[in-house]
C-alpha atoms as a PDB file:
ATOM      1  CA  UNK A   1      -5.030   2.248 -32.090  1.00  0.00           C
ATOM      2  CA  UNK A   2      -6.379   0.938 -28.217  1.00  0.00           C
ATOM      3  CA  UNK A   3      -6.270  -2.841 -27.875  1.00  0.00           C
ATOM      4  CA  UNK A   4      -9.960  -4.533 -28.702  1.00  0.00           C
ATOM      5  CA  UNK A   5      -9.203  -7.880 -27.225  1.00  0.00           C
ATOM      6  CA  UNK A   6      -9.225  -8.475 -23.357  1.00  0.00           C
ATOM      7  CA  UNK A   7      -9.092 -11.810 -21.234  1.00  0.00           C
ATOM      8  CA  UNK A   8     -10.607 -11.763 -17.408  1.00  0.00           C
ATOM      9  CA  UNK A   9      -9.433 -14.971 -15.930  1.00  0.00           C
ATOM     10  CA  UNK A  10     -12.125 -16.234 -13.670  1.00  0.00           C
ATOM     11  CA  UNK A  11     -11.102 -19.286 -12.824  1.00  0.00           C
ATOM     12  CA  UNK A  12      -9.401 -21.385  -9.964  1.00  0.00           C
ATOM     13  CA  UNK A  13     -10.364 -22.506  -7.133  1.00  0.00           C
ATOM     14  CA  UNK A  14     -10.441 -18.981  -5.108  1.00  0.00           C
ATOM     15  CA  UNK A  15      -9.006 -21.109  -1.633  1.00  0.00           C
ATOM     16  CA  UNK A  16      -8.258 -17.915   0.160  1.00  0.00           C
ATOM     17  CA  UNK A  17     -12.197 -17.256   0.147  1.00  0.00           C
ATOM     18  CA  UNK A  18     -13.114 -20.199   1.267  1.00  0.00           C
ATOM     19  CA  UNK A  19     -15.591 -21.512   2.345  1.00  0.00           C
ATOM     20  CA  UNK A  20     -17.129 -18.550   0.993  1.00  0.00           C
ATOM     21  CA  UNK A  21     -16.316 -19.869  -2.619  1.00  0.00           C
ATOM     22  CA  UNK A  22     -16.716 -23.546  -2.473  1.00  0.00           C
ATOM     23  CA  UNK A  23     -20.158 -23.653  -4.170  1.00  0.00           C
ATOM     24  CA  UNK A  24     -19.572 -20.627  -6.208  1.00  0.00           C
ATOM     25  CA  UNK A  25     -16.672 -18.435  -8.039  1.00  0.00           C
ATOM     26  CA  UNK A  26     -15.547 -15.972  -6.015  1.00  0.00           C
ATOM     27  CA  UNK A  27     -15.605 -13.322  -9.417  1.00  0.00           C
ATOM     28  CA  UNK A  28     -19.585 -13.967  -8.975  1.00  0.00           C
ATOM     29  CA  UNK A  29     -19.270 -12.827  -5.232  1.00  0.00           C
ATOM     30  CA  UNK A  30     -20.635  -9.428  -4.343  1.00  0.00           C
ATOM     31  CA  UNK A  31     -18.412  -6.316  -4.275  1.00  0.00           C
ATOM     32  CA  UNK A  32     -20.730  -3.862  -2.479  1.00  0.00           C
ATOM     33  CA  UNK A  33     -23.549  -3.497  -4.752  1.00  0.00           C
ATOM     34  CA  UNK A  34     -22.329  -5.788  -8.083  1.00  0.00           C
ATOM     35  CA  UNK A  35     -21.022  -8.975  -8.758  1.00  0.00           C
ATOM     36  CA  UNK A  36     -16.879  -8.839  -8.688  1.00  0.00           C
ATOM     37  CA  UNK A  37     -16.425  -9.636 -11.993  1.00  0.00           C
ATOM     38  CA  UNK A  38     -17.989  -6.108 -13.265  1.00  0.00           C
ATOM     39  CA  UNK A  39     -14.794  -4.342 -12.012  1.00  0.00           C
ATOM     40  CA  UNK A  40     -12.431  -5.993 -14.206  1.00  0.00           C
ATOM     41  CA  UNK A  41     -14.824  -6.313 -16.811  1.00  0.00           C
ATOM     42  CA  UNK A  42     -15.667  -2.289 -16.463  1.00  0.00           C
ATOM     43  CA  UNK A  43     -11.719  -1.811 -16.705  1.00  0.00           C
ATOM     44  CA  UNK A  44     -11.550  -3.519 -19.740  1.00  0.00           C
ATOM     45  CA  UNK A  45     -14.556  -1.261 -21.508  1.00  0.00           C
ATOM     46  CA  UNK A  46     -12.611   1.598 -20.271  1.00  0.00           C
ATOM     47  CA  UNK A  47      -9.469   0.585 -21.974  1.00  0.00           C
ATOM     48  CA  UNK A  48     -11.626   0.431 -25.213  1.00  0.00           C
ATOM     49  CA  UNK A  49     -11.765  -3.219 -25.168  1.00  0.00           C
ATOM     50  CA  UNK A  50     -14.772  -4.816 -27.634  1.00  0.00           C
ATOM     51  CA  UNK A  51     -14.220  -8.166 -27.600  1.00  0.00           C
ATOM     52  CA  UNK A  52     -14.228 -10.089 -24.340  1.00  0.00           C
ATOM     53  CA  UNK A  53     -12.404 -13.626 -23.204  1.00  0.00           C
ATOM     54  CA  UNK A  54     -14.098 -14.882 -19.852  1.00  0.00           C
ATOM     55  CA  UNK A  55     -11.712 -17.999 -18.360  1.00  0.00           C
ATOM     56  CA  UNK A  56     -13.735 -19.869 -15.887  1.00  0.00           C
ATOM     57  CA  UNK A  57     -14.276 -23.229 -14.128  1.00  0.00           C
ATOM     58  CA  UNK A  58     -16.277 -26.272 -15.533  1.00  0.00           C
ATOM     59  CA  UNK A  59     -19.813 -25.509 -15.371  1.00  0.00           C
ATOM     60  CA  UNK A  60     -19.526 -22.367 -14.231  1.00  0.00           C
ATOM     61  CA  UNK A  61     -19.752 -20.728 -18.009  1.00  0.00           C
ATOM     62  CA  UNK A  62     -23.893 -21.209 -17.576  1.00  0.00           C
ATOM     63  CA  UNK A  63     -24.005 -18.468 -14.438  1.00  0.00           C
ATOM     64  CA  UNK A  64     -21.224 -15.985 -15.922  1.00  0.00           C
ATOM     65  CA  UNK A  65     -23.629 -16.571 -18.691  1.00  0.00           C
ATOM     66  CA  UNK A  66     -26.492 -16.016 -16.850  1.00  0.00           C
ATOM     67  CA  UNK A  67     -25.138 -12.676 -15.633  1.00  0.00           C
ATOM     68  CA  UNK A  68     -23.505 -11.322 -18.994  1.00  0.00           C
ATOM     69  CA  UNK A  69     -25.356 -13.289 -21.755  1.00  0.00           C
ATOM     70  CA  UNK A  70     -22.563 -12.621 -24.755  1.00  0.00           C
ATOM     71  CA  UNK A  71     -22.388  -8.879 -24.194  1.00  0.00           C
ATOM     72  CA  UNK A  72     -24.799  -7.334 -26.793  1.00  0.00           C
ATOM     73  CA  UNK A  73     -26.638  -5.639 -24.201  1.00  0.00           C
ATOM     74  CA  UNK A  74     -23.480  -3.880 -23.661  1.00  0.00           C
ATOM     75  CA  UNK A  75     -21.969  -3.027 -27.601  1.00  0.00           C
ATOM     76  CA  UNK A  76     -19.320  -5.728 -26.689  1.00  0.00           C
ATOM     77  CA  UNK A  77     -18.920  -9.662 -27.656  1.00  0.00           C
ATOM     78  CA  UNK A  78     -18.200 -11.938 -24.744  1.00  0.00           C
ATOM     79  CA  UNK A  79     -17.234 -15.758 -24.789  1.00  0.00           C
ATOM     80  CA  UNK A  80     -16.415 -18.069 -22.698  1.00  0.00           C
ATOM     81  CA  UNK A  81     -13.570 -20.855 -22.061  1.00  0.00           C
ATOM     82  CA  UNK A  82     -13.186 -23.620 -19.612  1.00  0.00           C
ATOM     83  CA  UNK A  83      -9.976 -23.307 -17.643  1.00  0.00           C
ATOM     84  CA  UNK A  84     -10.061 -27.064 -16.491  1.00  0.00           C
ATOM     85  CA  UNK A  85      -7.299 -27.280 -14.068  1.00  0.00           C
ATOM     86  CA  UNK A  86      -5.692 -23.778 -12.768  1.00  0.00           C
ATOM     87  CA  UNK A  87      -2.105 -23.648 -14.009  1.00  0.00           C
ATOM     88  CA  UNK A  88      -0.841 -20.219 -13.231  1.00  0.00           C
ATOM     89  CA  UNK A  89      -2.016 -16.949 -14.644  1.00  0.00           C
ATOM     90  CA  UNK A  90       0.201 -17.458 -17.675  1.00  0.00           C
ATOM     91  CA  UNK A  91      -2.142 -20.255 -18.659  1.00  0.00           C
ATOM     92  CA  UNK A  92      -5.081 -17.558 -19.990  1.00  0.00           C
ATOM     93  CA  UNK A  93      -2.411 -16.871 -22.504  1.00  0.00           C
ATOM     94  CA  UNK A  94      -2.679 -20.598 -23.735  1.00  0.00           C
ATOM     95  CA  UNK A  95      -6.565 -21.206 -22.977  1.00  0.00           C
ATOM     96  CA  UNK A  96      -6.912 -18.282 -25.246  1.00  0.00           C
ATOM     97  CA  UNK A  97      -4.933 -19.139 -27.743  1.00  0.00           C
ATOM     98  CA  UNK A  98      -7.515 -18.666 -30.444  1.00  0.00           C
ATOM     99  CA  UNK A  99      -9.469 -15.910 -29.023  1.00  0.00           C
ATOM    100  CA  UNK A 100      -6.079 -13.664 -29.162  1.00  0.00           C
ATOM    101  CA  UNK A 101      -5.221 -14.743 -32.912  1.00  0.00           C
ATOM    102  CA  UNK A 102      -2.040 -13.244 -33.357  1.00  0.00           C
ATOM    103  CA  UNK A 103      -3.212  -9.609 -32.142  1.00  0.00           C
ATOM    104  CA  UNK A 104      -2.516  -7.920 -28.991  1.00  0.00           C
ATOM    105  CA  UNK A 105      -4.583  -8.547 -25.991  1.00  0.00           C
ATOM    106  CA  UNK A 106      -5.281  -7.266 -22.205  1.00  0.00           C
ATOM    107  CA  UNK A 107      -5.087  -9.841 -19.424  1.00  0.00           C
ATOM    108  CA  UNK A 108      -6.947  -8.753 -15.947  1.00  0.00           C
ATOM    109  CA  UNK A 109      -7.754 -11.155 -12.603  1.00  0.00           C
ATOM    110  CA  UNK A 110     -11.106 -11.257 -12.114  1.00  0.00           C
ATOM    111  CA  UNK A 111     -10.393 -10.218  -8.313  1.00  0.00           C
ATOM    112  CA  UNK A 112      -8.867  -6.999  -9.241  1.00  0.00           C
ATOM    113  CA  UNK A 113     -10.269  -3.919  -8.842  1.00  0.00           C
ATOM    114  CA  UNK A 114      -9.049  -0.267 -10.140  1.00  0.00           C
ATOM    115  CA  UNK A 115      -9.685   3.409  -9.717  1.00  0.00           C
ATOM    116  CA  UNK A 116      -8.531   6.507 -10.046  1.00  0.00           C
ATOM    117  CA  UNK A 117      -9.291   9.870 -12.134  1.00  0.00           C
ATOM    118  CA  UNK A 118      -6.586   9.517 -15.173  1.00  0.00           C
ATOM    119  CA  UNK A 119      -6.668   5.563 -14.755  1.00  0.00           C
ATOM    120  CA  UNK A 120      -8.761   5.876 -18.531  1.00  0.00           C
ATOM    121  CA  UNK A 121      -5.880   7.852 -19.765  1.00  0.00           C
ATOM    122  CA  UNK A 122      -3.294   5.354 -18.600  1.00  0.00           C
ATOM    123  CA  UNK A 123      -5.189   2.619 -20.206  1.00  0.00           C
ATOM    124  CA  UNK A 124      -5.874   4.304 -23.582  1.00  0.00           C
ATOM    125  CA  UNK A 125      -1.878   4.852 -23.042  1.00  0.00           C
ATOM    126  CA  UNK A 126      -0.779   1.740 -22.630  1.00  0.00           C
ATOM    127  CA  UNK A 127      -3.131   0.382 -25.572  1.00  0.00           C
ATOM    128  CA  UNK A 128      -1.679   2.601 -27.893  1.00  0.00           C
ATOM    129  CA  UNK A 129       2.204   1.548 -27.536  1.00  0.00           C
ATOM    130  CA  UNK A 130       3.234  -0.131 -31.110  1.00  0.00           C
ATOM    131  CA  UNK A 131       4.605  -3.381 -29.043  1.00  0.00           C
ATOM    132  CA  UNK A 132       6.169  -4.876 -26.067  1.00  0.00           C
ATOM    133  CA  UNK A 133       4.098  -5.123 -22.855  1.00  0.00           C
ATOM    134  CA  UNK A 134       3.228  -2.951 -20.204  1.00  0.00           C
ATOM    135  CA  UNK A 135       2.321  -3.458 -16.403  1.00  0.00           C
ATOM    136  CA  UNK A 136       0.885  -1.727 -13.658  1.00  0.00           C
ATOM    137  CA  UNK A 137       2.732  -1.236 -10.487  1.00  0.00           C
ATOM    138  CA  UNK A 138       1.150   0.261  -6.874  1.00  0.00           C
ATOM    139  CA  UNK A 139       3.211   0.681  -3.828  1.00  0.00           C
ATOM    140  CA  UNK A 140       1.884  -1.704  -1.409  1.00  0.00           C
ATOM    141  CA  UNK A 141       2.607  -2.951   2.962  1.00  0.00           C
ATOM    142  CA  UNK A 142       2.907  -6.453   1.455  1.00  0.00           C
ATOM    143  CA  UNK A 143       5.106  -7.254  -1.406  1.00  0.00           C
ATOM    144  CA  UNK A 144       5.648 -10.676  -0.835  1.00  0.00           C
ATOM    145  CA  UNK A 145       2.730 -11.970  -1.722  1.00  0.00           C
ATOM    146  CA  UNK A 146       3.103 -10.139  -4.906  1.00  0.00           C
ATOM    147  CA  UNK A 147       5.289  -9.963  -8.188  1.00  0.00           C
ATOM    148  CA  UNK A 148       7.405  -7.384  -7.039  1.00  0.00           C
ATOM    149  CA  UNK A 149       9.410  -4.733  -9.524  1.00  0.00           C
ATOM    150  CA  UNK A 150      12.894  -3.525  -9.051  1.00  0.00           C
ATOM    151  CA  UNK A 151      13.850   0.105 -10.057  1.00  0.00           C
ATOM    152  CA  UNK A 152      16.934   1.488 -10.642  1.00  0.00           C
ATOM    153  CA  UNK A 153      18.035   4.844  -9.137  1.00  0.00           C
ATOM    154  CA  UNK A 154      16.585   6.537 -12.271  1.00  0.00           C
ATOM    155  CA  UNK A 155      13.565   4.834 -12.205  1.00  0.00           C
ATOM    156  CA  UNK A 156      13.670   2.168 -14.773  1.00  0.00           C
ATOM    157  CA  UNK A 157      12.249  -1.610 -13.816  1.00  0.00           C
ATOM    158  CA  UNK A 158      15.109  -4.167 -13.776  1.00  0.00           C
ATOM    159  CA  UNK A 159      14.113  -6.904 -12.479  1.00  0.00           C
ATOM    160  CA  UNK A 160      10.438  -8.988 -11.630  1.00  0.00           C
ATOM    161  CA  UNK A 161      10.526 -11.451  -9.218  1.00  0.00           C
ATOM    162  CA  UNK A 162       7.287 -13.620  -7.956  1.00  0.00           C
ATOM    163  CA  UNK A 163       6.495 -13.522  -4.267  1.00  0.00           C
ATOM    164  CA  UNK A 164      10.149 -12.910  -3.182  1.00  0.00           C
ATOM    165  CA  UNK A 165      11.427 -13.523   0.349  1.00  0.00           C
ATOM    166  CA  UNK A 166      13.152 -10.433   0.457  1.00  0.00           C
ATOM    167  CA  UNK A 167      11.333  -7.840  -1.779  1.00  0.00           C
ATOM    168  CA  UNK A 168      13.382  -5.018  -3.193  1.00  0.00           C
ATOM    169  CA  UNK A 169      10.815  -2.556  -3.607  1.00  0.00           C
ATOM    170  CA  UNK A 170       7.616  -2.037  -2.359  1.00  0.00           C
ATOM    171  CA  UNK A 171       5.598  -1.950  -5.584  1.00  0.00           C
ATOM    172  CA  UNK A 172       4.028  -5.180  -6.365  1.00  0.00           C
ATOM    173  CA  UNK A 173       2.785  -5.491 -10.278  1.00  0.00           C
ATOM    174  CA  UNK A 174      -1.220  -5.008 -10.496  1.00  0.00           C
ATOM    175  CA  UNK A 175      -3.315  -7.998 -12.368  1.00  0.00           C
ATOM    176  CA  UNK A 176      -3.753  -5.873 -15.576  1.00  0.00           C
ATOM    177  CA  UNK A 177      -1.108  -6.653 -18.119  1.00  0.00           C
ATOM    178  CA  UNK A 178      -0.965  -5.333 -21.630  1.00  0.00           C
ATOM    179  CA  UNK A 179       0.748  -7.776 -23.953  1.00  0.00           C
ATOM    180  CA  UNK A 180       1.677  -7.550 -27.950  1.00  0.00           C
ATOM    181  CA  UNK A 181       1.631 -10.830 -30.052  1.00  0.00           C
ATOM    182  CA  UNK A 182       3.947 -12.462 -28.575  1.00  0.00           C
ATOM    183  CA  UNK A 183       2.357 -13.131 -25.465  1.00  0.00           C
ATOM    184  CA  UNK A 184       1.272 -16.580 -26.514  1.00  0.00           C
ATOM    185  CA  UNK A 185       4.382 -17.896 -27.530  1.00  0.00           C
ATOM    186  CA  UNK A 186       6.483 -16.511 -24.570  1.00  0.00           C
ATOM    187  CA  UNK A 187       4.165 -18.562 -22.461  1.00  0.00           C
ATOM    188  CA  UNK A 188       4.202 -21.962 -24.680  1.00  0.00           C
ATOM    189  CA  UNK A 189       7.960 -21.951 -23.878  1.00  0.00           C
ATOM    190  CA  UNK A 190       7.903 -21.343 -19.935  1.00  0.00           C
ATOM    191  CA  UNK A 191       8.135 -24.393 -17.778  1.00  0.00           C
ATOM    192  CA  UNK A 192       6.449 -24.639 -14.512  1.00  0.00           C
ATOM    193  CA  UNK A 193       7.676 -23.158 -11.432  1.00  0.00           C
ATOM    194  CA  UNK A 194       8.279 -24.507  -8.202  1.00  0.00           C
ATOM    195  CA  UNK A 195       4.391 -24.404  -7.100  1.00  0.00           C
ATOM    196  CA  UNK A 196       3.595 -25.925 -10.646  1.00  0.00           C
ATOM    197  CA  UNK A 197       2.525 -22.642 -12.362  1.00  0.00           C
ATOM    198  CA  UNK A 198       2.849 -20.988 -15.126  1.00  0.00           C
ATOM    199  CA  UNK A 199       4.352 -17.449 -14.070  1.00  0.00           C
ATOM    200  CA  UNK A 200       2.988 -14.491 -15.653  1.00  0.00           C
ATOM    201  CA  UNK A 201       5.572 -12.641 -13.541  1.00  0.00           C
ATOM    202  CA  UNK A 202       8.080 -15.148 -15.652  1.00  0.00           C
ATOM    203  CA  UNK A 203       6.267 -13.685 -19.173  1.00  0.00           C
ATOM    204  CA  UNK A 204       7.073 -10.082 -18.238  1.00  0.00           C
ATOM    205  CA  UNK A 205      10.397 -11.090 -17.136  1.00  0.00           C
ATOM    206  CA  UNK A 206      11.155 -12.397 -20.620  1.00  0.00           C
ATOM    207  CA  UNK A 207       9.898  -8.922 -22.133  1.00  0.00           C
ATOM    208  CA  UNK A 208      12.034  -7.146 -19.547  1.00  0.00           C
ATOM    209  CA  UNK A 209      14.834  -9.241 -20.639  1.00  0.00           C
ATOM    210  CA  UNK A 210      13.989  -8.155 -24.343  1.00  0.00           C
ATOM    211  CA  UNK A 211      13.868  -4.598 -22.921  1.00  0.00           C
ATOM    212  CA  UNK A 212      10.221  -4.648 -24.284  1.00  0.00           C
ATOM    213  CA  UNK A 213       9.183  -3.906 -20.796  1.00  0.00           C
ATOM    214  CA  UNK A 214       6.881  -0.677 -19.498  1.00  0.00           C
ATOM    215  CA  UNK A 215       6.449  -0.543 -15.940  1.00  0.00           C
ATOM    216  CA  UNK A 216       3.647   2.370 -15.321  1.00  0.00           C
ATOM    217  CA  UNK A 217       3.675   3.346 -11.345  1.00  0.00           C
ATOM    218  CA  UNK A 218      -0.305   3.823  -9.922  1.00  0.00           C
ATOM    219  CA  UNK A 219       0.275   7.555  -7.913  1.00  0.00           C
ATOM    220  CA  UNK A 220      -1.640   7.849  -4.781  1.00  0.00           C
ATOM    221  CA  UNK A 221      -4.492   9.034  -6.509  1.00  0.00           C
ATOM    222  CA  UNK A 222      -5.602   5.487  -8.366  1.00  0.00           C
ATOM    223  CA  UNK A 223      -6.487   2.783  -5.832  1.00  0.00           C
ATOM    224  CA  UNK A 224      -5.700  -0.777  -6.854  1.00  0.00           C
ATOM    225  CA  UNK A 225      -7.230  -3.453  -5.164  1.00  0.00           C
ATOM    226  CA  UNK A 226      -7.200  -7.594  -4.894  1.00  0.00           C
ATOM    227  CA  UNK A 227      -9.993  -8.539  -3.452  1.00  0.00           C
ATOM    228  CA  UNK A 228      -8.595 -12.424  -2.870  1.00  0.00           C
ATOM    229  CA  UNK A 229      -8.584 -12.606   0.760  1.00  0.00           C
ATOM    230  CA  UNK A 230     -10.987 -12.015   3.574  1.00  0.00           C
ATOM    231  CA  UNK A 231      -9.696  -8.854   4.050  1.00  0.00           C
ATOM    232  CA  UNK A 232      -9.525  -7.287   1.428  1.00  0.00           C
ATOM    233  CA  UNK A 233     -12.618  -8.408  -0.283  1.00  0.00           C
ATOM    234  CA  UNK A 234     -14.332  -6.432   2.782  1.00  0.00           C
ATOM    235  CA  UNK A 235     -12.047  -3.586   2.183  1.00  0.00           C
ATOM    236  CA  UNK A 236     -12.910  -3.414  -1.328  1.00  0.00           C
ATOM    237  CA  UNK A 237     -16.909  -3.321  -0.479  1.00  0.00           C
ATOM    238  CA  UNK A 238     -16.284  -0.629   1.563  1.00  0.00           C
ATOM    239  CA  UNK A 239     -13.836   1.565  -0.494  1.00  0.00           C
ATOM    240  CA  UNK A 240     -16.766   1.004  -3.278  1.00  0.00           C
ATOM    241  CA  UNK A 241     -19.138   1.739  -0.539  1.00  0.00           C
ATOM    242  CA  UNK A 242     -17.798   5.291   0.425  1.00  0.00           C
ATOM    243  CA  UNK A 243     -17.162   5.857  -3.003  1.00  0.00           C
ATOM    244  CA  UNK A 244     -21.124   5.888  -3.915  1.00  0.00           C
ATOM    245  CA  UNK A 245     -21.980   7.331  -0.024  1.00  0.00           C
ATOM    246  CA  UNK A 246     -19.426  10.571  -0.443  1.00  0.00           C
ATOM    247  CA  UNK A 247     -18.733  11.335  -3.942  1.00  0.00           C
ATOM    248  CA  UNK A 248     -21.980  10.015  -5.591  1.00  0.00           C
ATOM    249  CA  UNK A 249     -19.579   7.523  -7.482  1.00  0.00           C
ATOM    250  CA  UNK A 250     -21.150   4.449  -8.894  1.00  0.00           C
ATOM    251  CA  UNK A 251     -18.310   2.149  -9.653  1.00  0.00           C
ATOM    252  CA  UNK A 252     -18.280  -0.656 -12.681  1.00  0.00           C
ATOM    253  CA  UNK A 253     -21.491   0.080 -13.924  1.00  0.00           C
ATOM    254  CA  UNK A 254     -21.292  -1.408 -17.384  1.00  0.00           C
ATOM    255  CA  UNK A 255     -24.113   0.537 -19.211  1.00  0.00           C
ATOM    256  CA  UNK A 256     -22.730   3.665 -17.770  1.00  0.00           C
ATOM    257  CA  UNK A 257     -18.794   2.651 -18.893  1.00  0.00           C
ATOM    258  CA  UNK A 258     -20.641   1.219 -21.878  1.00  0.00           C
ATOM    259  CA  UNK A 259     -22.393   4.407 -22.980  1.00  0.00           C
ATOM    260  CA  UNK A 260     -19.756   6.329 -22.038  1.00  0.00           C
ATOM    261  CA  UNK A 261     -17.203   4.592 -24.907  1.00  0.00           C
ATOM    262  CA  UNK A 262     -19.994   5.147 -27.513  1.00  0.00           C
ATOM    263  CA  UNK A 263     -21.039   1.822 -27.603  1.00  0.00           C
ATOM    264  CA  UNK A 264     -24.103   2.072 -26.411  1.00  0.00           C
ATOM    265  CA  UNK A 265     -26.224   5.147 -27.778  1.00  0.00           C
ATOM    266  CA  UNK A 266     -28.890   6.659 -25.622  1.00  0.00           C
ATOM    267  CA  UNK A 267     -31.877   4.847 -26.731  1.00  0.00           C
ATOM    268  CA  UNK A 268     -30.216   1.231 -25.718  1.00  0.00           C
ATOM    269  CA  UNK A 269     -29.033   2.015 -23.035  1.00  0.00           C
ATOM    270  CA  UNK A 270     -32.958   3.711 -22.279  1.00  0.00           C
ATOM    271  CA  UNK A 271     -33.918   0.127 -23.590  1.00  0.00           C
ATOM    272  CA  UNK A 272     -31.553  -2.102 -21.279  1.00  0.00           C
ATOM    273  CA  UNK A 273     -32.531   0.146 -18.224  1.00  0.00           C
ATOM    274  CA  UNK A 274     -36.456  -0.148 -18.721  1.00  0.00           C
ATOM    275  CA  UNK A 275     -35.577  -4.732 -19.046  1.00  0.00           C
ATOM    276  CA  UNK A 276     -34.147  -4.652 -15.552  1.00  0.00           C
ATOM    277  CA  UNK A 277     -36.090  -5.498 -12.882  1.00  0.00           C
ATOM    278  CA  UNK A 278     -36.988  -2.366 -10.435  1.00  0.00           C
ATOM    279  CA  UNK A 279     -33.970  -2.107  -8.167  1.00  0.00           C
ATOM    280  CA  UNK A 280     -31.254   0.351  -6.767  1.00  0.00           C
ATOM    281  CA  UNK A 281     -29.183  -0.333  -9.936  1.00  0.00           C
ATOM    282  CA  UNK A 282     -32.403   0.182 -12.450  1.00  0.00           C
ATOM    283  CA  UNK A 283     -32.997   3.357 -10.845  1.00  0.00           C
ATOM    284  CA  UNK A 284     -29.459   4.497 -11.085  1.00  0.00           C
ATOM    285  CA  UNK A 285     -29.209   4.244 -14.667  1.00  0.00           C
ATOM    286  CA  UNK A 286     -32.598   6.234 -15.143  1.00  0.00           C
ATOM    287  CA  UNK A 287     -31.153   8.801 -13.046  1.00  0.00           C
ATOM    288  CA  UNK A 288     -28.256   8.951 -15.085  1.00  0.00           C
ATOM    289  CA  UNK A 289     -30.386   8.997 -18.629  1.00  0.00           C
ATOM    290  CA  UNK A 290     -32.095  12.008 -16.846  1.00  0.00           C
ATOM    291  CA  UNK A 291     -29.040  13.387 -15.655  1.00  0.00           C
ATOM    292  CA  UNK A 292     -26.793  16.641 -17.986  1.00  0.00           C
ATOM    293  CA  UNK A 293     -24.381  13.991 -19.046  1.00  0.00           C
ATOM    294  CA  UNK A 294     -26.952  12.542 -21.890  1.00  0.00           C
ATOM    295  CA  UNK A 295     -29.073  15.604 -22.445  1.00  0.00           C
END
């Protein structure tokens, strides 16, 4: 049984980006040829998520809802919550409280961006485990600015540490985080660190420490990318770029992921595609409704 609930936190103040985001969130950016937030959001659908938590800043609910409506056109449910002062990524767990109910849920940044060709079976995986939590880690040239994991020589995670001085491994832990019920209570009892946050990388300490802990390792053939900085939001408009250019790859698009997952059947997702305006994306998804794969 996959996990139906998933948070994207969409919040703070996105500083790295600036001044790029000081009128706007950076998750309602561009990433090549869609608005950032439909790569986390096409992650979750993947994973078999139907019911959607979307964390933002104060008044900027109205444009995510501009963009996403609550999710209909899509066989999904999204709402929305005001994250009113960003607190640490730990702090979804709290805003959303009410939204997770006691259940298991599936946190992902809003800046993060994933592919790869069994990424849907490592999701559906990960979903299906009976408890604990599970994380996503990708070897990376920068581990300090990252919650890095420590293997032993056999392989198994012992130890997460936030943004360490002296990293111990190269593989920092992806924002995508699989959590059972107890998600919400682990983070009511953290305190704040010394940048006064709420840790996430302190939650899946404290299910390491409970040896409820699964550290998956992203191969070279998924691509896992944070899309925070100058950098590497350009990098992550190009890799989306090339994808489309050489391998006819449309990334994140949400009827597609949508229709795909059976939640859309092919006469709504014929509807939603003749209610968009004529553009690249329209005729994309008429191209696909005339393609084999819905014959």
């Amino acid at each position: 049984m996959s996990i139906k609930k998933g948070i994207i936190l969409a919040g703070g103040s996105g500083k790295r980006l600036h001044p790029l985001t000081l009128s706007i969130s950076k998750q309602l950016l561009p990433i090549y040829d869609k608005p950032m937030i439909y790569y986390p959001l096409s992650t979750l659908i993947i994973a078999g998520v139907i019911d959607v938590l979307i964390i933002c800043n104060p008044g900027e609910d109205i444009l995510f809802r501009k963009l996403l409506g609550d999710g209909s056109q899509l066989g999904i449910n999204i709402t929305y919550k005001i994250q009113e002062k960003p607190e640490g990524i730990a702090q979804a767990l709290l805003i959303g409280k009410e939204f997770i109910d006691n259940s298991s849920c599936i946190l992902i940044l809003g800046d993060n961006i994933f592919y790869g060709q069994r990424l849907e079976e490592k999701l559906i995986s990960a979903g299906s485990r009976s408890g604990g939590a599970t994380v996503f880690a990708h070897e990376v040239k920068d581990p300090e600015r990252y919650g890095v994991v420590e293997f032993d020589s056999s392989g198994k995670a012992i130890s997460i540490i936030e943004k360490p001085l002296n990293p111990k491994s190269n593989y920092a832990v992806t924002g995508l985080y699989f959590f059972d019920s107890n998600a919400h209570e682990i983070a009511s009892s953290l305190t704040p660190s010394a940048r006064g946050e709420l840790e996430i990388t302190d939650v899946n300490a404290e299910y390491l420490k409970m040896g409820n802990l699964q550290v998956e390792v992203l191969d070279k053939t998924s691509t896992w990318l944070d899309a925070g900085t100058h950098q590497t939001y350009h990098e992550s408009s190009e890799f989306v770029s090339l994808l489309n250019k050489k391998n006819g790859i449309n990334l994140a698009c949400l009827e597609v992921e949508a229709y795909k997952k059976g939640l859309l059947d092919k006469e709504q997702l014929r509807d939603v595609t003749l209610n968009m305006g004529d553009s690249y994306y329209q005729n994309y998804l008429m191209q696909f409704l005339e393609s084999e794969q819905v014959d």
